[in-house]
PDB file of N, CA and C in Angstrom:
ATOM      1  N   UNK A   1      55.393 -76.239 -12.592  1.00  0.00           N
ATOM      2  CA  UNK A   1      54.184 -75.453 -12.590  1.00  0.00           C
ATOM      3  C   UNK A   1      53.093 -76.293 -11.965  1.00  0.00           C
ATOM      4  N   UNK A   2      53.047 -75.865 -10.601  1.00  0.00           N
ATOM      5  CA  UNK A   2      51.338 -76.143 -10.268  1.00  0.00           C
ATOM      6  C   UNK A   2      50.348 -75.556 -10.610  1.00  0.00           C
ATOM      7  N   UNK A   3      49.022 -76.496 -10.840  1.00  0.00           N
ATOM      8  CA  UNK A   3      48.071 -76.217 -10.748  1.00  0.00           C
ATOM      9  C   UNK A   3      47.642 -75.252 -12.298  1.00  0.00           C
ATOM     10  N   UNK A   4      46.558 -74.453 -12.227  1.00  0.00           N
ATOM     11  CA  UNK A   4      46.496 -73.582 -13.754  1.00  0.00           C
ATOM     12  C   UNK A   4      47.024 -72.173 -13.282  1.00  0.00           C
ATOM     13  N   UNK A   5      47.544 -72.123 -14.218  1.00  0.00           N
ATOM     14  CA  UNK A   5      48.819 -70.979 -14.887  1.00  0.00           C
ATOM     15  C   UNK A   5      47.541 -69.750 -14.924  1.00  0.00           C
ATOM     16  N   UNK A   6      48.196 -69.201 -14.563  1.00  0.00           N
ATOM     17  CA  UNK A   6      48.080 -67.352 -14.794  1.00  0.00           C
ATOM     18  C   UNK A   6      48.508 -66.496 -15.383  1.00  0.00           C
ATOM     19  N   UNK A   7      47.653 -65.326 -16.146  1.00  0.00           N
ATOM     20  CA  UNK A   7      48.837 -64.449 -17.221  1.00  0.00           C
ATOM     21  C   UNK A   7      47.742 -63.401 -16.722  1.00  0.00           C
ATOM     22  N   UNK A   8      48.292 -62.226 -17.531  1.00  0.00           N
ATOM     23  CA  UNK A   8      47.531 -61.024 -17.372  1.00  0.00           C
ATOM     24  C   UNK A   8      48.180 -60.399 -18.788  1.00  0.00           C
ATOM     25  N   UNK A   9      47.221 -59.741 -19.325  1.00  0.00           N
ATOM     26  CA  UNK A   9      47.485 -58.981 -20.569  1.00  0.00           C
ATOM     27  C   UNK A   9      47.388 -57.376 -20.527  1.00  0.00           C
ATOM     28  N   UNK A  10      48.444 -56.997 -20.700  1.00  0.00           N
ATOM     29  CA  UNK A  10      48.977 -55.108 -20.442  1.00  0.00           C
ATOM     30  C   UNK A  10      47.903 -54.392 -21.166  1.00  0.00           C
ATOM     31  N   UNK A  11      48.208 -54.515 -22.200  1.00  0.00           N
ATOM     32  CA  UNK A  11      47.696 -53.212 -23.391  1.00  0.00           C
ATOM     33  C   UNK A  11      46.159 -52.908 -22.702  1.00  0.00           C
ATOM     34  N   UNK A  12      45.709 -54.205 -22.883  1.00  0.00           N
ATOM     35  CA  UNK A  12      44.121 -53.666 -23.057  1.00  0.00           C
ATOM     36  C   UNK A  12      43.370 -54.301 -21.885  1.00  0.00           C
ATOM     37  N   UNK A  13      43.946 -54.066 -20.810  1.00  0.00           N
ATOM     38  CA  UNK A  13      43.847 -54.368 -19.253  1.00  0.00           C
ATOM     39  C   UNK A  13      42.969 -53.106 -18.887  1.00  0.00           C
ATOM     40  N   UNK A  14      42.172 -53.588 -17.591  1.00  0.00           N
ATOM     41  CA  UNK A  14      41.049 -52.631 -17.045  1.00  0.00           C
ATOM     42  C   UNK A  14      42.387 -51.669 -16.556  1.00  0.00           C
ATOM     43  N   UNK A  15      43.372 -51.260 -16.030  1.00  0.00           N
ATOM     44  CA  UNK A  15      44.225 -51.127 -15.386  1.00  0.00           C
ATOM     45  C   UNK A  15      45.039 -50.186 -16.241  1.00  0.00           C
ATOM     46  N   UNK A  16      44.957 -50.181 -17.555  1.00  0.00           N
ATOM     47  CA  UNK A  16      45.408 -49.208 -18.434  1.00  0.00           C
ATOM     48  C   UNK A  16      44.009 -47.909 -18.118  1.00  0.00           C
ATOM     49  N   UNK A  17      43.331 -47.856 -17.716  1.00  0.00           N
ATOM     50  CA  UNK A  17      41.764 -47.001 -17.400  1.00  0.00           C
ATOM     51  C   UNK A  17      42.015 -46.326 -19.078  1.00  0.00           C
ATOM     52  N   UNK A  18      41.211 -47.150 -20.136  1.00  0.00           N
ATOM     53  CA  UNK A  18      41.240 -46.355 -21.491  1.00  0.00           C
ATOM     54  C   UNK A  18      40.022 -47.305 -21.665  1.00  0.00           C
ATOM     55  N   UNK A  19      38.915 -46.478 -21.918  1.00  0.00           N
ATOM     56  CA  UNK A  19      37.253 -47.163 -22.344  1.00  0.00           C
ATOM     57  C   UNK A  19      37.042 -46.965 -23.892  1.00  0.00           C
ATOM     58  N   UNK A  20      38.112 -46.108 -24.509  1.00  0.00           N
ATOM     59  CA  UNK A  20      37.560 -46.291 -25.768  1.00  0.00           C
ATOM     60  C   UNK A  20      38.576 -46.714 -26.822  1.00  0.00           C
ATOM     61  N   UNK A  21      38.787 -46.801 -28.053  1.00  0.00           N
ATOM     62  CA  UNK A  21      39.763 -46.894 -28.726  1.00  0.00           C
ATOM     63  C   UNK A  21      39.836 -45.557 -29.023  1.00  0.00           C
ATOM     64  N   UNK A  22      38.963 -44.262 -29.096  1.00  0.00           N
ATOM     65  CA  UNK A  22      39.234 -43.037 -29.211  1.00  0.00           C
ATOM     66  C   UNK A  22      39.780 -42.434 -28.834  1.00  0.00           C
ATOM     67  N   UNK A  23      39.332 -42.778 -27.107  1.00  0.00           N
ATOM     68  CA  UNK A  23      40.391 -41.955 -25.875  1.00  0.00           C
ATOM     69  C   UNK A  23      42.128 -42.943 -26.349  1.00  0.00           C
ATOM     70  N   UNK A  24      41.856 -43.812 -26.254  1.00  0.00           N
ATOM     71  CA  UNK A  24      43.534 -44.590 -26.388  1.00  0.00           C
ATOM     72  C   UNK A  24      44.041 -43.484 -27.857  1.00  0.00           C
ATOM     73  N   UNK A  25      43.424 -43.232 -29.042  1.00  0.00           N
ATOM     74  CA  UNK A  25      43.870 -42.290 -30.202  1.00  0.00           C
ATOM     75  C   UNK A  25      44.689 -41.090 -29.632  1.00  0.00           C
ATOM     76  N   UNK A  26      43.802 -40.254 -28.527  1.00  0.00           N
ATOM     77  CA  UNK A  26      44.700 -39.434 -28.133  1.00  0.00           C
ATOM     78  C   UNK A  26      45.551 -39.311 -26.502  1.00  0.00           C
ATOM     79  N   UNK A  27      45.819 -40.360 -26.737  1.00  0.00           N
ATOM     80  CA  UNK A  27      47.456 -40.333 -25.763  1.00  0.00           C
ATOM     81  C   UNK A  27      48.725 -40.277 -26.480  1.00  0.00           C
ATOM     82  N   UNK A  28      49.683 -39.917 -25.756  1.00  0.00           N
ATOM     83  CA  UNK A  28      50.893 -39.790 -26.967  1.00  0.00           C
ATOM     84  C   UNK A  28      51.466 -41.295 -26.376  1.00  0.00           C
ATOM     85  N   UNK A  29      52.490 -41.681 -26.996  1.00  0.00           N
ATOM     86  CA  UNK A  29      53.006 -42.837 -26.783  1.00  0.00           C
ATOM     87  C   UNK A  29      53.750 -42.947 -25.269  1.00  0.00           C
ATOM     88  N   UNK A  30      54.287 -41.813 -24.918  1.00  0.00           N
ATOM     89  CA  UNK A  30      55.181 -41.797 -23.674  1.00  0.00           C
ATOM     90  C   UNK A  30      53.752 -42.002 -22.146  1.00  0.00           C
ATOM     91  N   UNK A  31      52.562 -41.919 -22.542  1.00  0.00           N
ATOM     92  CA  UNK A  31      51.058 -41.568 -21.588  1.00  0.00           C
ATOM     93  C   UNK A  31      51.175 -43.427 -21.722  1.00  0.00           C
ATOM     94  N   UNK A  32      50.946 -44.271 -23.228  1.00  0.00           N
ATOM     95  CA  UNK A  32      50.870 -45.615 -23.167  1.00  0.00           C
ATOM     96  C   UNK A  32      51.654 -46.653 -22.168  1.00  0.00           C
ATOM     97  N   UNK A  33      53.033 -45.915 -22.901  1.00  0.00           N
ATOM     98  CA  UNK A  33      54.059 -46.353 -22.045  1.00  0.00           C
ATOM     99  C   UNK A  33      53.820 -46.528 -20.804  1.00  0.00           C
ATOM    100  N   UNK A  34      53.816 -45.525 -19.895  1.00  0.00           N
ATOM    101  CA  UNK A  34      53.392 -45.159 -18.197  1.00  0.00           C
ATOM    102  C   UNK A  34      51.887 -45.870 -18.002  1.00  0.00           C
ATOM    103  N   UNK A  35      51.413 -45.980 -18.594  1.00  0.00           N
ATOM    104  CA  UNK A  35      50.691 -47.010 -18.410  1.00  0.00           C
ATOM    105  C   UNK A  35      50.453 -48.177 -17.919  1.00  0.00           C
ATOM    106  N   UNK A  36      51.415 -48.597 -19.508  1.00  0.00           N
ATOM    107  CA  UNK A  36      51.646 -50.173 -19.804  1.00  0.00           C
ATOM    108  C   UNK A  36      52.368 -50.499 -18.676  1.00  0.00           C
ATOM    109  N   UNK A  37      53.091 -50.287 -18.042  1.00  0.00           N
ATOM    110  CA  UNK A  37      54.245 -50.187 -17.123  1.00  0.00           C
ATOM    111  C   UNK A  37      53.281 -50.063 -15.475  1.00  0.00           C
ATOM    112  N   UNK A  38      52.285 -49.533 -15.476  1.00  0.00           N
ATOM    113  CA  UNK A  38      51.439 -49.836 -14.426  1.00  0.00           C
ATOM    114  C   UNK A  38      50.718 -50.572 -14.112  1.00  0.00           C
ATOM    115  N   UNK A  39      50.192 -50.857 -15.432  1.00  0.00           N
ATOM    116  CA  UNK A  39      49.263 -52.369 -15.518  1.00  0.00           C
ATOM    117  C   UNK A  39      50.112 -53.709 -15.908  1.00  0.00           C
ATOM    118  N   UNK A  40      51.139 -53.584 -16.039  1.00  0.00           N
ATOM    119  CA  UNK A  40      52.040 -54.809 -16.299  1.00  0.00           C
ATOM    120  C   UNK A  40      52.231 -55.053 -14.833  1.00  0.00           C
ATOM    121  N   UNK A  41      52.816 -54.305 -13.548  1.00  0.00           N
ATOM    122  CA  UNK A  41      53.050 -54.432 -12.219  1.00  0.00           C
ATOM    123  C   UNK A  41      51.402 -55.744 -11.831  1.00  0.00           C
ATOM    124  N   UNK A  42      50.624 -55.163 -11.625  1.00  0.00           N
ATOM    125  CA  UNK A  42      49.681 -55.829 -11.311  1.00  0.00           C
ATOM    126  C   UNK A  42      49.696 -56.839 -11.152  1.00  0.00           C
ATOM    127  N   UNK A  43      49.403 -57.698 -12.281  1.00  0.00           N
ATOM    128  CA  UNK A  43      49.646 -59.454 -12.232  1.00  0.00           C
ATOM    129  C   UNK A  43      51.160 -59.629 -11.770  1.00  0.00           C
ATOM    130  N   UNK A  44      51.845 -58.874 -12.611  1.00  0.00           N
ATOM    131  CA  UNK A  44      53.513 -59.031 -12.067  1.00  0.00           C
ATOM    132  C   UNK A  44      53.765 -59.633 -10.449  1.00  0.00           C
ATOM    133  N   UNK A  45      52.916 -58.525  -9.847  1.00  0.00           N
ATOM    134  CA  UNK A  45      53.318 -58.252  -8.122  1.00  0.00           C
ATOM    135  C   UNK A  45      51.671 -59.617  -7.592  1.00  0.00           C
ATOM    136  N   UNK A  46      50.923 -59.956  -8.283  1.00  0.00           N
ATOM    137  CA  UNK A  46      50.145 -60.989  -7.781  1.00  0.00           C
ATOM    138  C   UNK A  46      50.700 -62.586  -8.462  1.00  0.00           C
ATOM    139  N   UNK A  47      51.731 -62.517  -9.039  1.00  0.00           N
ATOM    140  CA  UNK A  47      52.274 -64.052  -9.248  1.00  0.00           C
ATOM    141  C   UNK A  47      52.008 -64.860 -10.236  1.00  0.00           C
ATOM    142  N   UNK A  48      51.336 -64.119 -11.337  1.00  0.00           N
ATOM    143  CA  UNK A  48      50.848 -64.225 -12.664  1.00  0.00           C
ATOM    144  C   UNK A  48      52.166 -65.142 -13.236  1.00  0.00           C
ATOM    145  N   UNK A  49      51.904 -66.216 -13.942  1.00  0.00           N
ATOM    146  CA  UNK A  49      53.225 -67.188 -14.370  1.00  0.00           C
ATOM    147  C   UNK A  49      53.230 -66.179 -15.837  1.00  0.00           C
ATOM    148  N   UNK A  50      52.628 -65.818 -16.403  1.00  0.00           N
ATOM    149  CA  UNK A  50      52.631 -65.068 -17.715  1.00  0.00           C
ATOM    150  C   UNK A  50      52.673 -63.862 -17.728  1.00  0.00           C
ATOM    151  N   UNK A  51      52.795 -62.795 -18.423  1.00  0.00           N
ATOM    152  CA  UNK A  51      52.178 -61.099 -18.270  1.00  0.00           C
ATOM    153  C   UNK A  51      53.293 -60.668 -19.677  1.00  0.00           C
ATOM    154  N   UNK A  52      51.953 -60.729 -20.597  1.00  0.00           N
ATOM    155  CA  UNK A  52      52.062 -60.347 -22.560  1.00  0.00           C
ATOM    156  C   UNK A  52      51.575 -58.996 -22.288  1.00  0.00           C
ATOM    157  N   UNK A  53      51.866 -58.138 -23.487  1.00  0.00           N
ATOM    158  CA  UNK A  53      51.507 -57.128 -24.084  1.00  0.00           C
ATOM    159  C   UNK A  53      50.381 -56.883 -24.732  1.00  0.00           C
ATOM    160  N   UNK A  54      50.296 -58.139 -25.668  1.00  0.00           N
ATOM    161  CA  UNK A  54      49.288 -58.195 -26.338  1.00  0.00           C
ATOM    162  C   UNK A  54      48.988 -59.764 -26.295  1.00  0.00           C
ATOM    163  N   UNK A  55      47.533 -60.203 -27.336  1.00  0.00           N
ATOM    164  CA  UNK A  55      46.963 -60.753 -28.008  1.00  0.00           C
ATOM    165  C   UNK A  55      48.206 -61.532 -28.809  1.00  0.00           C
ATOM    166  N   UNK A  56      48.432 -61.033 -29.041  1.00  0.00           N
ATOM    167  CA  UNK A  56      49.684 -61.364 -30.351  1.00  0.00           C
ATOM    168  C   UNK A  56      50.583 -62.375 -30.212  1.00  0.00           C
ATOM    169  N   UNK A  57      51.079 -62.392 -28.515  1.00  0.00           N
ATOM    170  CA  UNK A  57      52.103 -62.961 -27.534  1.00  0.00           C
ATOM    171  C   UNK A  57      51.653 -64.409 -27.079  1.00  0.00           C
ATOM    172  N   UNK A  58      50.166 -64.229 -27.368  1.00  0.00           N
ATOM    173  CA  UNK A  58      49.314 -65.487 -27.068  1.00  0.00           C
ATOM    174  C   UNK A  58      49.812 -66.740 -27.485  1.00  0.00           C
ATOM    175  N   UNK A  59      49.707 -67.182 -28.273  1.00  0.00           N
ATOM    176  CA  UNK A  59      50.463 -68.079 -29.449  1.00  0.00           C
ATOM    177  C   UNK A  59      50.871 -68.899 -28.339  1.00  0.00           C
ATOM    178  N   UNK A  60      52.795 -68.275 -28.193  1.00  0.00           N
ATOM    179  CA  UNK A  60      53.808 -68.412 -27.795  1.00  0.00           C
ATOM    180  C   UNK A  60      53.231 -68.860 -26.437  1.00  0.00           C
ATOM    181  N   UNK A  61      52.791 -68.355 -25.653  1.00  0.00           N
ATOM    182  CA  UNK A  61      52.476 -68.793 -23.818  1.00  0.00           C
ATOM    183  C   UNK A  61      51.856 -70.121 -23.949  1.00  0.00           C
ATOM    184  N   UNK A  62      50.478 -70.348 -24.791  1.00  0.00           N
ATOM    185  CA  UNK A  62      50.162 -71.486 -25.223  1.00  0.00           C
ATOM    186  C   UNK A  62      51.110 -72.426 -25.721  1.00  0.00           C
ATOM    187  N   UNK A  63      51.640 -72.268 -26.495  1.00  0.00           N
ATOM    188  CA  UNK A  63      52.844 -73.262 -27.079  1.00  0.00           C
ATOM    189  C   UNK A  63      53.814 -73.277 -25.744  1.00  0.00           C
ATOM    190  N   UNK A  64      54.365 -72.630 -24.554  1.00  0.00           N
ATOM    191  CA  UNK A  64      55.309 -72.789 -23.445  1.00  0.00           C
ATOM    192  C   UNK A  64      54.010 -73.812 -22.377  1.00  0.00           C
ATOM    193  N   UNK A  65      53.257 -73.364 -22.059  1.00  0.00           N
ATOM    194  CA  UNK A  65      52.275 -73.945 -21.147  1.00  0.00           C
ATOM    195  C   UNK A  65      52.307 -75.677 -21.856  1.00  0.00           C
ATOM    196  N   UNK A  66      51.947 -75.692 -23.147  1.00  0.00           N
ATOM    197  CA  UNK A  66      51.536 -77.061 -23.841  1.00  0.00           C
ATOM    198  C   UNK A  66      53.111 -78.272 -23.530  1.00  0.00           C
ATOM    199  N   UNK A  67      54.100 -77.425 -23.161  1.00  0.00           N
ATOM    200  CA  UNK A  67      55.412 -77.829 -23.619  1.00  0.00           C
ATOM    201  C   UNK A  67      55.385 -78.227 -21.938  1.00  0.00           C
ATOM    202  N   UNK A  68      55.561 -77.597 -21.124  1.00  0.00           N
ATOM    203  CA  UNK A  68      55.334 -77.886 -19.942  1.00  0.00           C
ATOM    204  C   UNK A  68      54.127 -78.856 -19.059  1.00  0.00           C
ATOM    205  N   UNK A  69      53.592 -79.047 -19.991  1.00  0.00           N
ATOM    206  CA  UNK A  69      52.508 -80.240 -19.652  1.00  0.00           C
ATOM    207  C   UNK A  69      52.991 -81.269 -19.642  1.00  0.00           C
ATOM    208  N   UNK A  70      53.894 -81.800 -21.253  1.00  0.00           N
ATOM    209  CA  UNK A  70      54.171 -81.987 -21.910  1.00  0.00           C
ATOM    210  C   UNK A  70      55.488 -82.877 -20.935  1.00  0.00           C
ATOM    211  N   UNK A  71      56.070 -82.016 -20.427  1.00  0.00           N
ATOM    212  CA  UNK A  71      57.262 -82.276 -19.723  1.00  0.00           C
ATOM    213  C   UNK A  71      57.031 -83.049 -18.525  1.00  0.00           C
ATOM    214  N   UNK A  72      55.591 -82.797 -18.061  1.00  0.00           N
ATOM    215  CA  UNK A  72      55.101 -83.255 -16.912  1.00  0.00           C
ATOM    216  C   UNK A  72      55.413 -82.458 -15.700  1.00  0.00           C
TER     217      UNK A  72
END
């Protein structure tokens, strides 16, 4: 890994186009899906070393990045 690492995060990406947590209330899950799946491409197709779902996934990339420093 050169240089600083790149990720992009799906869910709650400009790229999902959802401005509220209200509007996100009424999509059905299969609308998220097709989504998630559009805004995951993005960083995907620009070379992003990372691309999580969520917040949640964070942790883990930090702990791989730290490990890879680590490794030199």
């Amino acid at each position: 890994m050169l240089g600083l690492p790149g990720g992009g995060l799906v869910r709650y990406s400009n790229y999902m186009n959802i401005n509220t947590l209200d509007e996100e209330a009424t999509l059905s899950e299969a609308d998220i899906a097709a989504r998630m799946a559009h805004s995951r491409t993005i960083p995907e197709q620009s070379g992003a070393h990372y691309v999580i779902d969520s917040r949640v996934e964070l942790p883990a990339v930090v702990d791989d990045i730290n490990a890879r420093l680590a490794r030199g």
